[in-house]
C-alpha atoms as a PDB file:
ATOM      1  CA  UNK A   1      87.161 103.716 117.337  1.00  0.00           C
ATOM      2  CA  UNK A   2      90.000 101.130 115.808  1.00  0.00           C
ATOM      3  CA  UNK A   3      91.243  98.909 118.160  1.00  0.00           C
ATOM      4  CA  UNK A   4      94.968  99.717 117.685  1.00  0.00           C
ATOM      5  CA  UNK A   5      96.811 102.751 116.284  1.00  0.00           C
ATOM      6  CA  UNK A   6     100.268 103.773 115.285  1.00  0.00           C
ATOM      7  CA  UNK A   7     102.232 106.780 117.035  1.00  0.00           C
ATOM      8  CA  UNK A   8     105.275 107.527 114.593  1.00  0.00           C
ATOM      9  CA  UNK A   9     107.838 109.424 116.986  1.00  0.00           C
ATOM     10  CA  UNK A  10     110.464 111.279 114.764  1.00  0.00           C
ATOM     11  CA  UNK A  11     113.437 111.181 116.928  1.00  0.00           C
ATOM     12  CA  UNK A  12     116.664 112.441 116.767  1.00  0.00           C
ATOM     13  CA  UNK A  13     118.648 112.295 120.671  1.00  0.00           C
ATOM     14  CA  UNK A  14     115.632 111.906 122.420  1.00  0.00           C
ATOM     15  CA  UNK A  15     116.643 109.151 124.712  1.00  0.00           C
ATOM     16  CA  UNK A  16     116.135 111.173 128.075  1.00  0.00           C
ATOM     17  CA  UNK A  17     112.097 111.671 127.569  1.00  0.00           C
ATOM     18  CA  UNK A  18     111.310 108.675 125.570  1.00  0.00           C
ATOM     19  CA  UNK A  19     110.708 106.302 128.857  1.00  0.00           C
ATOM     20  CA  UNK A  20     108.002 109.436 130.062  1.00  0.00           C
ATOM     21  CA  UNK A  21     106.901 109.780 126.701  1.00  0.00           C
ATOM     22  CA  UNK A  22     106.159 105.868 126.041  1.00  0.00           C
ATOM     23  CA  UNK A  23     104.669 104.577 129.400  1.00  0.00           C
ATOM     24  CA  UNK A  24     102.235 107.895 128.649  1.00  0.00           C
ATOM     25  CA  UNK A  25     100.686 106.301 125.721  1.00  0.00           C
ATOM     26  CA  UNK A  26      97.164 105.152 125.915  1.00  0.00           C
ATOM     27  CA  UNK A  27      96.001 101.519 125.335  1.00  0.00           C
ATOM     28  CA  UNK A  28      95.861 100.681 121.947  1.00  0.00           C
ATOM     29  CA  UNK A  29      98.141 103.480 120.710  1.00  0.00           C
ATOM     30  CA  UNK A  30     101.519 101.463 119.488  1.00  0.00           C
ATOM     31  CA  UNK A  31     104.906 103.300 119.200  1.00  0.00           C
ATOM     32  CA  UNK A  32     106.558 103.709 116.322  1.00  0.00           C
ATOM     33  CA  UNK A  33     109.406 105.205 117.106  1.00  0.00           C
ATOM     34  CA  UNK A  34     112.015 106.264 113.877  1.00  0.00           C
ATOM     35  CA  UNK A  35     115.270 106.985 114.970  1.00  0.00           C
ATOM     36  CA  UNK A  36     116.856 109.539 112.718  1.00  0.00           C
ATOM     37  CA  UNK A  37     120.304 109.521 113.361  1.00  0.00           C
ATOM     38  CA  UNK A  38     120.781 109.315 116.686  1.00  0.00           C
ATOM     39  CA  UNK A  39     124.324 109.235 118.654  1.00  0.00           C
ATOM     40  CA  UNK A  40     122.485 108.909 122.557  1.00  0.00           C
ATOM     41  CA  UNK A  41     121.285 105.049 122.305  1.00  0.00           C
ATOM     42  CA  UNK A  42     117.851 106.589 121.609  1.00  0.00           C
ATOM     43  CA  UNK A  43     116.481 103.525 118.901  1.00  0.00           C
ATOM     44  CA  UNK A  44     117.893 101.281 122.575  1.00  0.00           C
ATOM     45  CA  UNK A  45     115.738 102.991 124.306  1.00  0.00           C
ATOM     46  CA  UNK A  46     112.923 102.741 122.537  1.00  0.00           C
ATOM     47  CA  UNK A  47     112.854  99.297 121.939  1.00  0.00           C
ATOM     48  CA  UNK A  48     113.712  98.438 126.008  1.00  0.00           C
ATOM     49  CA  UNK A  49     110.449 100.081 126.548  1.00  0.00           C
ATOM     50  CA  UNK A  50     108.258  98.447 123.892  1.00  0.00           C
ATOM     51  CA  UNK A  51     108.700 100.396 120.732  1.00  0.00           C
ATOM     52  CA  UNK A  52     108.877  99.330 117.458  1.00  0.00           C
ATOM     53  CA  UNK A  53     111.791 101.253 116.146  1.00  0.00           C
ATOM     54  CA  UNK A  54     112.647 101.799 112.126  1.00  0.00           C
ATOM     55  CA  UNK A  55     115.485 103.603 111.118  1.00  0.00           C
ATOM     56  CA  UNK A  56     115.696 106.715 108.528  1.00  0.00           C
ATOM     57  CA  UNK A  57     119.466 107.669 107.527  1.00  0.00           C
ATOM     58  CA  UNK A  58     118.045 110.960 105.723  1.00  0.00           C
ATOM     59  CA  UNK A  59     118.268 113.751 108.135  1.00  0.00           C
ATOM     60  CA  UNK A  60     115.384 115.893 108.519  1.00  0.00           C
ATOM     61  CA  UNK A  61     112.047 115.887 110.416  1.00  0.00           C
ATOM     62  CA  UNK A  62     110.134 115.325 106.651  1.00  0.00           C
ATOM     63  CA  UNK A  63     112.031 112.271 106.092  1.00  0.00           C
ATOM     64  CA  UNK A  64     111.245 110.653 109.503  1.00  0.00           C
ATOM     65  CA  UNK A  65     107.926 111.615 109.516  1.00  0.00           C
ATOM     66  CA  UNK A  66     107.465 110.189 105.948  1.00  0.00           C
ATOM     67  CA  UNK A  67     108.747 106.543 106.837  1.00  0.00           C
ATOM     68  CA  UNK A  68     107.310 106.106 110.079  1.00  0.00           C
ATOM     69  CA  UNK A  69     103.964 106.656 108.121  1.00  0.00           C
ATOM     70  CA  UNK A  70     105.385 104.379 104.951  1.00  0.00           C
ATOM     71  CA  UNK A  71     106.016 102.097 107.853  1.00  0.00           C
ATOM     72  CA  UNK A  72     102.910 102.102 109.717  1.00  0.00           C
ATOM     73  CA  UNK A  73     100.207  99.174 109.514  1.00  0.00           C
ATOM     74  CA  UNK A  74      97.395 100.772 110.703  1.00  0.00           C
ATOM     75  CA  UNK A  75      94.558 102.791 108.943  1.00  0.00           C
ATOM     76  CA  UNK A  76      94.776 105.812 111.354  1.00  0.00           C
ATOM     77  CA  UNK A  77      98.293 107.588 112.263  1.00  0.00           C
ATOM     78  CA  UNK A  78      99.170 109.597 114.771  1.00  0.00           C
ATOM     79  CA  UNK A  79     102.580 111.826 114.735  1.00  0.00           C
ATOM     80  CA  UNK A  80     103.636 113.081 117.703  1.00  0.00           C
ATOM     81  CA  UNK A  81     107.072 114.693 118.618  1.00  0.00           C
ATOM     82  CA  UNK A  82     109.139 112.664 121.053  1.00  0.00           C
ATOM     83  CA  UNK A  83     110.558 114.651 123.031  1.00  0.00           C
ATOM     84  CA  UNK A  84     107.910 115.240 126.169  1.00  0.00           C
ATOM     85  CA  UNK A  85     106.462 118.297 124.973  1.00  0.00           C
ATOM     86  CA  UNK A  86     103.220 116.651 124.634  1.00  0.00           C
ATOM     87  CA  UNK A  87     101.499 114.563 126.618  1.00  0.00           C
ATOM     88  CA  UNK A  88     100.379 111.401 124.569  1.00  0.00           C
ATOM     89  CA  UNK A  89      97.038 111.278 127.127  1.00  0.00           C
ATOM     90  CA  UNK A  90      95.754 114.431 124.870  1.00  0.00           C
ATOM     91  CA  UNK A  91      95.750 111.688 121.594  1.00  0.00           C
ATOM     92  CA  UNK A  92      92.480 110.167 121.742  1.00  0.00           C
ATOM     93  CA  UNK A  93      91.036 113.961 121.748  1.00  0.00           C
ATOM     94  CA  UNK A  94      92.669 114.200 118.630  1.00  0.00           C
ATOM     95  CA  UNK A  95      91.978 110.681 116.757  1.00  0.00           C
ATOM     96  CA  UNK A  96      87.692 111.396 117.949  1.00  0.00           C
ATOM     97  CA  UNK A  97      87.113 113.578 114.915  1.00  0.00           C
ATOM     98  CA  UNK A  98      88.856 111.774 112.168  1.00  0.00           C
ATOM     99  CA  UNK A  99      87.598 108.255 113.441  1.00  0.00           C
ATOM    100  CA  UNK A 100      84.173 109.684 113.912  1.00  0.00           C
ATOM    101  CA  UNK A 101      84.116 110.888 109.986  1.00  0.00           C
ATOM    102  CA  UNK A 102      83.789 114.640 111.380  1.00  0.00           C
ATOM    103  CA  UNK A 103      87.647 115.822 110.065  1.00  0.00           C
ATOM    104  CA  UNK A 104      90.172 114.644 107.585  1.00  0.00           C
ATOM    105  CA  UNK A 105      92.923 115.848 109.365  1.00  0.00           C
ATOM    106  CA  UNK A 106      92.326 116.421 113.211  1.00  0.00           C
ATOM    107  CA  UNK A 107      95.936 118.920 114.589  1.00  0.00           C
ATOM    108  CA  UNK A 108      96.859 120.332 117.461  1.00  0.00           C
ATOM    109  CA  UNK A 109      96.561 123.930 118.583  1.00  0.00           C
ATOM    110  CA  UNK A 110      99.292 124.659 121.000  1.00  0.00           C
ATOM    111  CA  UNK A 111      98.746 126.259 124.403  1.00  0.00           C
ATOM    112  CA  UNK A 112     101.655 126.591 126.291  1.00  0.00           C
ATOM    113  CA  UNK A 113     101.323 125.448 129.999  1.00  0.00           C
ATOM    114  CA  UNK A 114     103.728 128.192 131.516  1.00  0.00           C
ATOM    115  CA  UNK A 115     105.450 131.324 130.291  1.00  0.00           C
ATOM    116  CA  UNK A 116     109.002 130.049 129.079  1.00  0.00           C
ATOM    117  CA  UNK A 117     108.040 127.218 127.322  1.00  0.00           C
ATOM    118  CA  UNK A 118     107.742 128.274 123.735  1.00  0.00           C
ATOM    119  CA  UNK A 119     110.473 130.703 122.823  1.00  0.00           C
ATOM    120  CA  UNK A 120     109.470 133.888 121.241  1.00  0.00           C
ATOM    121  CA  UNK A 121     111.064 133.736 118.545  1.00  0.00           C
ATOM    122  CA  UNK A 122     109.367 130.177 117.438  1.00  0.00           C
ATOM    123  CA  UNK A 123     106.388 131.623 118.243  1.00  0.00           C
ATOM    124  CA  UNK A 124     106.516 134.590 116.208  1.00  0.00           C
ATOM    125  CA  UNK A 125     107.709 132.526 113.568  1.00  0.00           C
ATOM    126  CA  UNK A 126     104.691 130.397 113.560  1.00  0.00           C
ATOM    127  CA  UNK A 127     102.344 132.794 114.128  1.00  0.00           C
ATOM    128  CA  UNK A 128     103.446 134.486 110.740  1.00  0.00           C
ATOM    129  CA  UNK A 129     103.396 131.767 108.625  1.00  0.00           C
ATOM    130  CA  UNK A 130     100.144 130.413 110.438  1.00  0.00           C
ATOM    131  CA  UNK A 131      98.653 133.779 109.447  1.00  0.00           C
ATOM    132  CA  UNK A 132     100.156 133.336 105.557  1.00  0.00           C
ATOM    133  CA  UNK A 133      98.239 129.953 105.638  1.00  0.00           C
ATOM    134  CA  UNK A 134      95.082 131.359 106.354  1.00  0.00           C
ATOM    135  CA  UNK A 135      95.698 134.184 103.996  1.00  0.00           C
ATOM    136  CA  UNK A 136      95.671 130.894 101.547  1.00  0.00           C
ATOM    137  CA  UNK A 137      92.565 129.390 102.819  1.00  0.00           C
ATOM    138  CA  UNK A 138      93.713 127.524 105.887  1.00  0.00           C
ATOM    139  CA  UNK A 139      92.565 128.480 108.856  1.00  0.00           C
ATOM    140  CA  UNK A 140      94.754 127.215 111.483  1.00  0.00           C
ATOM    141  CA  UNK A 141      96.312 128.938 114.162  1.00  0.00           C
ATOM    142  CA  UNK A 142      99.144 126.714 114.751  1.00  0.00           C
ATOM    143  CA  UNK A 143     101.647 124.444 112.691  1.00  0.00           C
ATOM    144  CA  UNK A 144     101.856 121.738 115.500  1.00  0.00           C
ATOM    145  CA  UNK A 145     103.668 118.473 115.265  1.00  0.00           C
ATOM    146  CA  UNK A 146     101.117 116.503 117.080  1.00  0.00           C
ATOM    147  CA  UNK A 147      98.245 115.525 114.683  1.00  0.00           C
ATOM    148  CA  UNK A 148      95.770 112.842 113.613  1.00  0.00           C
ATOM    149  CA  UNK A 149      95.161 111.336 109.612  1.00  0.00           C
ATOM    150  CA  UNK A 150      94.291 108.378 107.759  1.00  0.00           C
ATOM    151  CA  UNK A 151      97.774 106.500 106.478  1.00  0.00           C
ATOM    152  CA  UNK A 152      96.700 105.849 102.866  1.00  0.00           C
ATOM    153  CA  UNK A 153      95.552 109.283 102.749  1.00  0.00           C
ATOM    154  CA  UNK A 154      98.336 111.022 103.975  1.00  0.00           C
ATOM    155  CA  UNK A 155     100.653 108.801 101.727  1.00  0.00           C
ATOM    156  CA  UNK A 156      98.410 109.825  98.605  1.00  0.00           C
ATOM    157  CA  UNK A 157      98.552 113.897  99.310  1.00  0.00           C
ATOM    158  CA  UNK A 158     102.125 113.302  97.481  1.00  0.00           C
ATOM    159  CA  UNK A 159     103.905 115.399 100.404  1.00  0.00           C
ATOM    160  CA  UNK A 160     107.824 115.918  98.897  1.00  0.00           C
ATOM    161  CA  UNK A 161     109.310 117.878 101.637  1.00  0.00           C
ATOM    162  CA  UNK A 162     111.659 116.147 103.739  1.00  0.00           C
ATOM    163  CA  UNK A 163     113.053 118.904 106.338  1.00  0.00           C
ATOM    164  CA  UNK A 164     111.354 121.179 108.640  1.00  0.00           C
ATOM    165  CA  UNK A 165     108.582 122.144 105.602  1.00  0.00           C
ATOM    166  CA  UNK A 166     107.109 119.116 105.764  1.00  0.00           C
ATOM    167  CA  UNK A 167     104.195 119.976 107.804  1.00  0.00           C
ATOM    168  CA  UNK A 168     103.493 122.673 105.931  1.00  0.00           C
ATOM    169  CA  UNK A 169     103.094 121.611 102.685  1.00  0.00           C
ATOM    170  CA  UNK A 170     100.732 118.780 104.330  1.00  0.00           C
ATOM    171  CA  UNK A 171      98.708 121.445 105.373  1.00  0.00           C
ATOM    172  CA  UNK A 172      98.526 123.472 102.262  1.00  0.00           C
ATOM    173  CA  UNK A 173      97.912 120.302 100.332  1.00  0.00           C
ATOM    174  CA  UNK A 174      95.368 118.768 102.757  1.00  0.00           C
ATOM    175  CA  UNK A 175      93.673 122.201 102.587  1.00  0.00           C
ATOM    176  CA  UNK A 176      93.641 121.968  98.320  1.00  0.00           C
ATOM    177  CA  UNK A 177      92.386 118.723  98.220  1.00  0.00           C
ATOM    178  CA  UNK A 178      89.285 119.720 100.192  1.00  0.00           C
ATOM    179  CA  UNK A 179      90.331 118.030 103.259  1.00  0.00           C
ATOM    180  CA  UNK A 180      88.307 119.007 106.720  1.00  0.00           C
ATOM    181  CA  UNK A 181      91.319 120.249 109.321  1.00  0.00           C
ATOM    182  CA  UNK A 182      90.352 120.267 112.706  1.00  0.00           C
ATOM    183  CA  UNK A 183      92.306 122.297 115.165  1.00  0.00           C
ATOM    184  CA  UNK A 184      92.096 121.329 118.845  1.00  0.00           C
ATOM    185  CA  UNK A 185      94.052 122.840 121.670  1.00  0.00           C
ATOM    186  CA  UNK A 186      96.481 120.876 123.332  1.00  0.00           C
ATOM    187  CA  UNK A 187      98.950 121.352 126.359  1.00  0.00           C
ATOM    188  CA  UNK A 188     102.233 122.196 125.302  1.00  0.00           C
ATOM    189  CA  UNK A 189     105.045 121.305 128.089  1.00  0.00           C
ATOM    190  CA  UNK A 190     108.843 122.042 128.289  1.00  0.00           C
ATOM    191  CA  UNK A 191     110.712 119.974 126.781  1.00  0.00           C
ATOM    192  CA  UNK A 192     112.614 116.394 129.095  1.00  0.00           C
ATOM    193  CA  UNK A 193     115.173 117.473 130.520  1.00  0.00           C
ATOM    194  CA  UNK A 194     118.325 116.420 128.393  1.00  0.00           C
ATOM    195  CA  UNK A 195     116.900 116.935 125.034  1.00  0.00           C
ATOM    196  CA  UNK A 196     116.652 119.999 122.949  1.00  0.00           C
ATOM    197  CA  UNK A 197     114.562 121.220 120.180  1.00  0.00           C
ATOM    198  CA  UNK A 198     116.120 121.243 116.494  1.00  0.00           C
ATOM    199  CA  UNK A 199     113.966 124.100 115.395  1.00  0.00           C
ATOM    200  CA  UNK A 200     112.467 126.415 118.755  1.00  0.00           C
ATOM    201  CA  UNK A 201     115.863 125.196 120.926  1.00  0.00           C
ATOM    202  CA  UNK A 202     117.967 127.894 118.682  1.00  0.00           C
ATOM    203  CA  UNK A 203     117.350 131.592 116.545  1.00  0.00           C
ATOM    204  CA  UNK A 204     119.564 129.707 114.365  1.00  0.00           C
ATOM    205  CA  UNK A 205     116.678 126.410 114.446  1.00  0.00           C
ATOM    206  CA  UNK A 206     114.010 128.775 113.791  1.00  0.00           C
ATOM    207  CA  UNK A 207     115.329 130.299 111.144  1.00  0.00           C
ATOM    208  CA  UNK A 208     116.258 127.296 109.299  1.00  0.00           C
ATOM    209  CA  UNK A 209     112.469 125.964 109.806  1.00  0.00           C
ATOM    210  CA  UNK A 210     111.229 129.869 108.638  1.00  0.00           C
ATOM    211  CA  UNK A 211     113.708 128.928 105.419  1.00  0.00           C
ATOM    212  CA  UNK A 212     112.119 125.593 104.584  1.00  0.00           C
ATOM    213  CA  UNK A 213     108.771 127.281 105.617  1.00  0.00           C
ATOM    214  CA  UNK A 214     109.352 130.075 102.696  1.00  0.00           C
ATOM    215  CA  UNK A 215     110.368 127.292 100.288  1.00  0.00           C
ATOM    216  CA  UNK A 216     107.187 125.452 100.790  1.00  0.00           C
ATOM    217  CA  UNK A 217     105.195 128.710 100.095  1.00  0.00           C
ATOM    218  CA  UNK A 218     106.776 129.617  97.249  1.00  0.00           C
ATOM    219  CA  UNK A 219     106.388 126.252  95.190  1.00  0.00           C
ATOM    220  CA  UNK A 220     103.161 124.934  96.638  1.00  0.00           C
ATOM    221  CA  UNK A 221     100.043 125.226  95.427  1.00  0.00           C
ATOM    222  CA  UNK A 222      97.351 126.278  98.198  1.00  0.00           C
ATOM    223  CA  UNK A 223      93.214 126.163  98.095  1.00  0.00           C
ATOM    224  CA  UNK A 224      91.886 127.472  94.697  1.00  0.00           C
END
């Protein structure tokens, strides 16, 4: 197991959970926390509580995702959403496949800890294009923003997408270049109080996400 790796933490507002979120993280998992804009002293925050914070003036989960991980120094990378949904204890779960050579790409499968906490219309959403995906020859069950890689892997996949499609065009492409995608289920949790989600928060969020979603399909190339 490396000694240290990198947690990029897209975050846009997120100042309420980040204190829960960052004291959560295990030993020798290092925040790396990439402010995306925000107006609620969130990149303060971060850094008060031991963060290293970069900043991407592009909005869009894609682009944050995308420099945390230009940004990051170590050979594994985690992403994980910062915004107390996920509890960063459920990492090293995660990280055990791709650092023990069994997975390329280890992800999260989402299991909500209460009725309530994933809307129903996010989770129809998903559970149509998760079903497109393994109509493609992907067989996941979720598109979950907590997952596990190596950096100069994930940086060569040549991901373009810089909104809300960004995770699924890593998927489709992981899944084309041969890459072994292990799904694990996690604990999904409601969100800190304060914050609120860009894409399951709203119909209007979801829809936007189902719109970069149906982009991605349309001009990526899947499994052959």
């Amino acid at each position: 197991m490396p000694t240290h790796i990198d947690v990029v933490l897209p975050c846009l507002d997120e100042a309420a959970a980040l204190p829960g979120v960052l004291a959560a993280l295990p030993p020798g998992y290092r925040a790396l926390v990439v402010d995306n804009g925000s107006r609620d002293g969130s990149p303060e925050v971060a850094a008060r509580h031991g963060a290293r914070v970069v900043r991407e003036p592009r909005r869009g989960y894609g682009a944050a995702v995308h420099t945390g991980i230009e940004a990051a120094d170590t050979e594994l990378v985690c992403v994980l959403d910062a915004d107390g949904s996920f509890d960063p204890r459920q990492l090293p779960a995660l990280v055990a496949p791709v650092a023990g050579g069994a997975a390329d790409l280890s992800v999260g499968r989402r299991r909500p800890v209460r009725p309530g906490v994933w809307p129903w219309h996010a989770r129809a959403g998903t559970a149509l294009v998760a079903a497109l995906l393994r109509h493609r020859g992907v067989p996941l069950r979720d598109l979950s923003p907590i997952r596990v890689a190596r950096r100069e892997a994930l940086l060569a996949l040549g991901v373009t997408d810089r909104a809300f499609g960004y995770p699924l065009e890593l998927l489709i492409r992981a899944a084309a270049a041969g890459w072994r995608i292990h799904e694990t289920d996690v604990r999904y949790a409601p969100r800190a109080a304060g914050t609120r989600s860009k894409v399951s928060g709203s119909v209007r969020g979801t829809l936007r996400a189902t719109r970069d979603f149906a982009v991605v399909l349309r001009t990526v190339d899947g499994p052959r």
